[in-house]
C-alpha atoms as a PDB file:
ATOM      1  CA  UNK A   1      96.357  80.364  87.277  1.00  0.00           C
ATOM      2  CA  UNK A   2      93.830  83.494  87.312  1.00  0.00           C
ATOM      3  CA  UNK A   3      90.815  84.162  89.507  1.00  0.00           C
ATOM      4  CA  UNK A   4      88.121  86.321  89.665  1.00  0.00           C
ATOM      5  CA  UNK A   5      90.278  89.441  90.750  1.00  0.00           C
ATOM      6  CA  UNK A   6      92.868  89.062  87.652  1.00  0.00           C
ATOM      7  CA  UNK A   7      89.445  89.125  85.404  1.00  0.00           C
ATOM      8  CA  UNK A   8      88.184  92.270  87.372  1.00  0.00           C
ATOM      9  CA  UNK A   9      91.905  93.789  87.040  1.00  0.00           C
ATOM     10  CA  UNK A  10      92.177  93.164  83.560  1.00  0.00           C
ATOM     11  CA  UNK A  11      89.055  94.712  82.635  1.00  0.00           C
ATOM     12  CA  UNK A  12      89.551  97.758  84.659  1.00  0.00           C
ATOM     13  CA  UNK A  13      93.036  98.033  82.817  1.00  0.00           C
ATOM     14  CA  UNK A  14      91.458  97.671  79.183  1.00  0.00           C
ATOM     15  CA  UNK A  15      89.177 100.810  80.189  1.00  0.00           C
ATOM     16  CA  UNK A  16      90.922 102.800  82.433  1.00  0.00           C
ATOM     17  CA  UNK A  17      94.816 102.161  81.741  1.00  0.00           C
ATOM     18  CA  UNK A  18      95.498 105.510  83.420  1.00  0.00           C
ATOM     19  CA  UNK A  19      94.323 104.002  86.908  1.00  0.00           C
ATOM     20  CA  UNK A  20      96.884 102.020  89.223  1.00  0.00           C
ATOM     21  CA  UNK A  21      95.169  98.853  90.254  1.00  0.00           C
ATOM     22  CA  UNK A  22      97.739  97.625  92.646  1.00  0.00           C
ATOM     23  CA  UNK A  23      95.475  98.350  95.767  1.00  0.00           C
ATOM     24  CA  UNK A  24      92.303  96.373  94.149  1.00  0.00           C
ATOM     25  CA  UNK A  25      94.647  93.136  93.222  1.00  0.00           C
ATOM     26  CA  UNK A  26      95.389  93.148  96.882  1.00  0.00           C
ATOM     27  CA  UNK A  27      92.413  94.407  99.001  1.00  0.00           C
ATOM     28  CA  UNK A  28      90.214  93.027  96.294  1.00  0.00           C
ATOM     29  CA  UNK A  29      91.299  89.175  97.226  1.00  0.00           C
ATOM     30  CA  UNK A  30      90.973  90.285 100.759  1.00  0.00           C
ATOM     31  CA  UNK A  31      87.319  90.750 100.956  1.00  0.00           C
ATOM     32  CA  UNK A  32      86.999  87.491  98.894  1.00  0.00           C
ATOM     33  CA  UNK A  33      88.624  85.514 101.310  1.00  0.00           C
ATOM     34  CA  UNK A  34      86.772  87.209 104.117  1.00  0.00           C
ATOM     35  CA  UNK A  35      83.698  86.631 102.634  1.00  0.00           C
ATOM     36  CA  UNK A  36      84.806  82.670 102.432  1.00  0.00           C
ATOM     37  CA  UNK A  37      86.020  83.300 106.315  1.00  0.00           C
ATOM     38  CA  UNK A  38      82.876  84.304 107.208  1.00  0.00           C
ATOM     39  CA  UNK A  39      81.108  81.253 106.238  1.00  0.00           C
ATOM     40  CA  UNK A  40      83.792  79.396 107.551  1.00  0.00           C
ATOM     41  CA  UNK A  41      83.361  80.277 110.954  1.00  0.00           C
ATOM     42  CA  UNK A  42      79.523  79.926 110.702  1.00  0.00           C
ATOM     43  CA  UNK A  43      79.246  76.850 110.040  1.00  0.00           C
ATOM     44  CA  UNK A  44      81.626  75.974 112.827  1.00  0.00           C
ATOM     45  CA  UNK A  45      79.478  78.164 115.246  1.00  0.00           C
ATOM     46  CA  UNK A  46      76.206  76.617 113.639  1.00  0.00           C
ATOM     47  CA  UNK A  47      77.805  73.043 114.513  1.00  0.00           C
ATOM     48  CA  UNK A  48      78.247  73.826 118.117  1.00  0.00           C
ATOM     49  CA  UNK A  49      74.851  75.641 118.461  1.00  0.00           C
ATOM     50  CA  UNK A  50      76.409  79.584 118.815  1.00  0.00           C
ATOM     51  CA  UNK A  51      76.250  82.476 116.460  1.00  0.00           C
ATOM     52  CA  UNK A  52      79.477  84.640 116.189  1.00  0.00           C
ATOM     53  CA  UNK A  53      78.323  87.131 118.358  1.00  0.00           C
ATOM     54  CA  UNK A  54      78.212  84.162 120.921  1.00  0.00           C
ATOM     55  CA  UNK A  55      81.586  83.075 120.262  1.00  0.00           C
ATOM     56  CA  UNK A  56      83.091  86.390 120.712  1.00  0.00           C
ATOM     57  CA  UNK A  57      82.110  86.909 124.131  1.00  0.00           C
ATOM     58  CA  UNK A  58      82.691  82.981 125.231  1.00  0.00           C
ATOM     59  CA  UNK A  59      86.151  83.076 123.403  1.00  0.00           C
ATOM     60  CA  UNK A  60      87.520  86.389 125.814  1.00  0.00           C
ATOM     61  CA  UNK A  61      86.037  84.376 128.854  1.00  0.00           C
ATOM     62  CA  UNK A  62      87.999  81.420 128.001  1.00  0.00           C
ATOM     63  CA  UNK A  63      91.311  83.065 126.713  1.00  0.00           C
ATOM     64  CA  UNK A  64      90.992  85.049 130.054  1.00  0.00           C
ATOM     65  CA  UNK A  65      92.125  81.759 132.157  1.00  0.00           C
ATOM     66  CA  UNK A  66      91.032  80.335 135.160  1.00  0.00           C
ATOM     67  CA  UNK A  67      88.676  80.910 136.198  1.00  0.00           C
ATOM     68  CA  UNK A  68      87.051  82.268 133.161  1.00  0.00           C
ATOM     69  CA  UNK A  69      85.572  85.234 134.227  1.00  0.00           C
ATOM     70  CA  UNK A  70      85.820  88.751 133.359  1.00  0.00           C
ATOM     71  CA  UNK A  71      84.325  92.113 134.280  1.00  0.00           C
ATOM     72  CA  UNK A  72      81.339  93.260 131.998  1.00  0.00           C
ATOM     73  CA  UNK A  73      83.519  96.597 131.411  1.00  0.00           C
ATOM     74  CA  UNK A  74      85.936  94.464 130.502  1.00  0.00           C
ATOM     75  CA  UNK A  75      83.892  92.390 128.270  1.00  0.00           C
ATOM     76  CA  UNK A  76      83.419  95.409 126.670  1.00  0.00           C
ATOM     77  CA  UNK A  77      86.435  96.356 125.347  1.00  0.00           C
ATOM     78  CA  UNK A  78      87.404  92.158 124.567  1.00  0.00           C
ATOM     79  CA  UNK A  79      84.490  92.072 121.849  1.00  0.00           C
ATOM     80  CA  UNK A  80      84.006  96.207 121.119  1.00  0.00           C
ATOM     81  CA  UNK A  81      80.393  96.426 121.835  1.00  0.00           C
ATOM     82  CA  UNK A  82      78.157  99.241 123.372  1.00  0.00           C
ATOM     83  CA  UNK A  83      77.245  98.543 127.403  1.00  0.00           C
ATOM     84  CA  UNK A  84      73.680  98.074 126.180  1.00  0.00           C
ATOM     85  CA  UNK A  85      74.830  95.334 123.379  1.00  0.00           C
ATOM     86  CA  UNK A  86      76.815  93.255 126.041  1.00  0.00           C
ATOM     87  CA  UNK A  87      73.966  93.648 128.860  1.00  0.00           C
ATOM     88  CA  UNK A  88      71.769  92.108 126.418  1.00  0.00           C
ATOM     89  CA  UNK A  89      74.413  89.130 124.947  1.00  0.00           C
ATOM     90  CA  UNK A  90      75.303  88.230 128.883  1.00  0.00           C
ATOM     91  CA  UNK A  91      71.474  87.999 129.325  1.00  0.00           C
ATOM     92  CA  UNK A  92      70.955  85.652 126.647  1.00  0.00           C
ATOM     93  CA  UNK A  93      73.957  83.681 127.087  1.00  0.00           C
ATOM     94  CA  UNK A  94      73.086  82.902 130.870  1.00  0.00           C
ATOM     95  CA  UNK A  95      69.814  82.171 129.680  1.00  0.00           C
ATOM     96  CA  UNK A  96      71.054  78.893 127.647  1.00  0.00           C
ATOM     97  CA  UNK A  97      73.672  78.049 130.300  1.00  0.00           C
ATOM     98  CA  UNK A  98      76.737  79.235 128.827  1.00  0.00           C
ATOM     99  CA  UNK A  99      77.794  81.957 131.308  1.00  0.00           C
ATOM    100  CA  UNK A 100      76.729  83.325 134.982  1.00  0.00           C
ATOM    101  CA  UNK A 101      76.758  86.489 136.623  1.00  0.00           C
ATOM    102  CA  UNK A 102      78.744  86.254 140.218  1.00  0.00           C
ATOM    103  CA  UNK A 103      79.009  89.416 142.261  1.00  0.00           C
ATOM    104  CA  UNK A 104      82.665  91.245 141.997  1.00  0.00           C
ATOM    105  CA  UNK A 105      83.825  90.149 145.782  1.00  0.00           C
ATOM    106  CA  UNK A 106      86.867  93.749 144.896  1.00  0.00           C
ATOM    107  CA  UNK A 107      83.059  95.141 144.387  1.00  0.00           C
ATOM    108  CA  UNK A 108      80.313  94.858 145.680  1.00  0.00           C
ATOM    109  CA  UNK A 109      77.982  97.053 143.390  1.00  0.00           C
ATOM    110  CA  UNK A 110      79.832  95.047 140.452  1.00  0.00           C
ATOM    111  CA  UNK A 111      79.441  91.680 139.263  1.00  0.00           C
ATOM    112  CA  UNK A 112      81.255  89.156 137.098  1.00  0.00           C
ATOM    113  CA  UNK A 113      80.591  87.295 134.059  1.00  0.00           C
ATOM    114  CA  UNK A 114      81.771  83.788 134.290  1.00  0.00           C
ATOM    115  CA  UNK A 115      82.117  80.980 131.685  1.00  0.00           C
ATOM    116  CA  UNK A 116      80.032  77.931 132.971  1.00  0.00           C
ATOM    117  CA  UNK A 117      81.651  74.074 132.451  1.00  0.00           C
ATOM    118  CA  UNK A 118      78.858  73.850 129.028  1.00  0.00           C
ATOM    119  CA  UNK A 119      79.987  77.048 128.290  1.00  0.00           C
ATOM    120  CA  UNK A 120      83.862  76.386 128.142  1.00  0.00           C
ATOM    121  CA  UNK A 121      82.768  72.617 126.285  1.00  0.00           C
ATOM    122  CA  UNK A 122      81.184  74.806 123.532  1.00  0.00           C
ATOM    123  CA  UNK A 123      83.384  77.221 122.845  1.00  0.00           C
ATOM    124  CA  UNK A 124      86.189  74.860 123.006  1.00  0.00           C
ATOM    125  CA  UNK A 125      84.337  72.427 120.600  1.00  0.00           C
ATOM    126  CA  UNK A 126      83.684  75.747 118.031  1.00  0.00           C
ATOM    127  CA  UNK A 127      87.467  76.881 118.485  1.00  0.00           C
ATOM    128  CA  UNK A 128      88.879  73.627 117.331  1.00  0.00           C
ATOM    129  CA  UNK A 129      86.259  73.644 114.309  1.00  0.00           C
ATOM    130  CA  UNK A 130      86.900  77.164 113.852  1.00  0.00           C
ATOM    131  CA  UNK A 131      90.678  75.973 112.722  1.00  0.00           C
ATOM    132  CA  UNK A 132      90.099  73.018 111.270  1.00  0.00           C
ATOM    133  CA  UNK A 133      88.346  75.482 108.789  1.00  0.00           C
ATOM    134  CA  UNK A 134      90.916  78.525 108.586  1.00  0.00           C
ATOM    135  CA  UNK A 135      93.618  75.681 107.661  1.00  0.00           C
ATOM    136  CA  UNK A 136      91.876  74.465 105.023  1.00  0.00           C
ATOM    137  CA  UNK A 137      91.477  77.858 103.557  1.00  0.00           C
ATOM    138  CA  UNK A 138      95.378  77.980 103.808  1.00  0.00           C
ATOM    139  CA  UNK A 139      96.364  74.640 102.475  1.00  0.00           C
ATOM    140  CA  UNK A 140      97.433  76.439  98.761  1.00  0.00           C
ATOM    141  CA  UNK A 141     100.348  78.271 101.631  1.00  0.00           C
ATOM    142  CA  UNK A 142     103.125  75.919 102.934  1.00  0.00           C
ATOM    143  CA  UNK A 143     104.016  76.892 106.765  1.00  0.00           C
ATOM    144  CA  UNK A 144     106.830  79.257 105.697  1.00  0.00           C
ATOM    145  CA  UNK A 145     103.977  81.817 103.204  1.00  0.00           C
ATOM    146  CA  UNK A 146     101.997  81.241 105.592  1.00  0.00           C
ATOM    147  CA  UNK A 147     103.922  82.924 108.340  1.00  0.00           C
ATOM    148  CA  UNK A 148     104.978  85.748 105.524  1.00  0.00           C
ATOM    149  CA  UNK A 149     101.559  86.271 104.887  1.00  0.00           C
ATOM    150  CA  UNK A 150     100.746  87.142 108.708  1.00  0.00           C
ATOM    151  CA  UNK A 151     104.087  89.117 108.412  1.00  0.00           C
ATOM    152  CA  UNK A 152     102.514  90.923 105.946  1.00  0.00           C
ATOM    153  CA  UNK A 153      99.054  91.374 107.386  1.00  0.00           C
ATOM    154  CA  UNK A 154      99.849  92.351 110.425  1.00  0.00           C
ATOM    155  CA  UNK A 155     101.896  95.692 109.051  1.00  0.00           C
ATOM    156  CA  UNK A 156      98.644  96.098 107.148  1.00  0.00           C
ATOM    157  CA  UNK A 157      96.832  96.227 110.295  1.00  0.00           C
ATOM    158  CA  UNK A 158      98.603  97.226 113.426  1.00  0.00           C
ATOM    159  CA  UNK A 159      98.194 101.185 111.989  1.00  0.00           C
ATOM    160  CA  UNK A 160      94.788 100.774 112.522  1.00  0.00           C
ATOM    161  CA  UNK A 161      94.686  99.057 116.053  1.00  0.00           C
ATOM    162  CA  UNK A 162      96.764 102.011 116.931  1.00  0.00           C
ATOM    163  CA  UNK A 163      95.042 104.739 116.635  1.00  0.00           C
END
């Protein structure tokens, strides 16, 4: 069984044989599947009526718990986005419903943002489409590669996330 990447690889090797192509075999089928990723999760978003953007910001309200709120600094560093970026996403997301602004009673100058009931139904709703969609991209890996593969990622990544 070859894809596109083995056809890339092989034609890279025919003209440049002096090159090691192990990193574009791997990295390579990477960006193909997040390319299929990404359309993955926007058609779940477009479903429940959210963009990504959206989703991020819902999603680290609702993984925060009870009750669903979070500090906008906070906010921040959930989704990595500038101060100016998140003013703007709370504004719009309050503006269809999804989220509130409730001042910071530790606070007073601060405020929180807070996940409304139609906000927590819609990101809930995307969520579950969200993996109905990453599993099918993973039905070629039974459980057990499946859990190697996130073994494997996840030394790929953590070097980045800590520095």
């Amino acid at each position: 069984m070859q894809d596109e990447v083995d056809r890339l690889v092989e034609a890279w090797r025919r003209e440049r044989s002096d090159l090691d192509l192990r990193p574009m075999e791997v990295l390579s089928r990477v960006s193909r599947l997040s390319h299929h990723l990404d359309r993955a999760r926007r058609q779940a978003f477009t479903e429940h009526g959210i963009e990504s953007w959206e989703f991020d910001v819902l999603a680290a309200l609702r993984r925060a718990g009870p009750p669903y709120e979070l500090s906008p600094g906070r906010l921040l560093r959930e989704t990595l986005v500038t101060s100016g970026t998140m003013t703007n996403r709370v504004d719009r997301l309050a503006a269809r419903g999804l989220v509130e602004r409730l001042p910071d009673p530790r606070d007073r100058r601060g405020v929180l943002v807070r996940l409304t009931d139609v906000g927590r139904a819609t990101v809930d709703g995307a969520m579950s489409a969200l993996l109905d969609r990453e599993r099918d991209l993973l039905t070629g890996l039974d459980a057990a590669e499946q859990q190697q593969l996130a073994a494997l990622l996840r030394s790929l990544v953590v070097p980045f996330e800590t520095s």
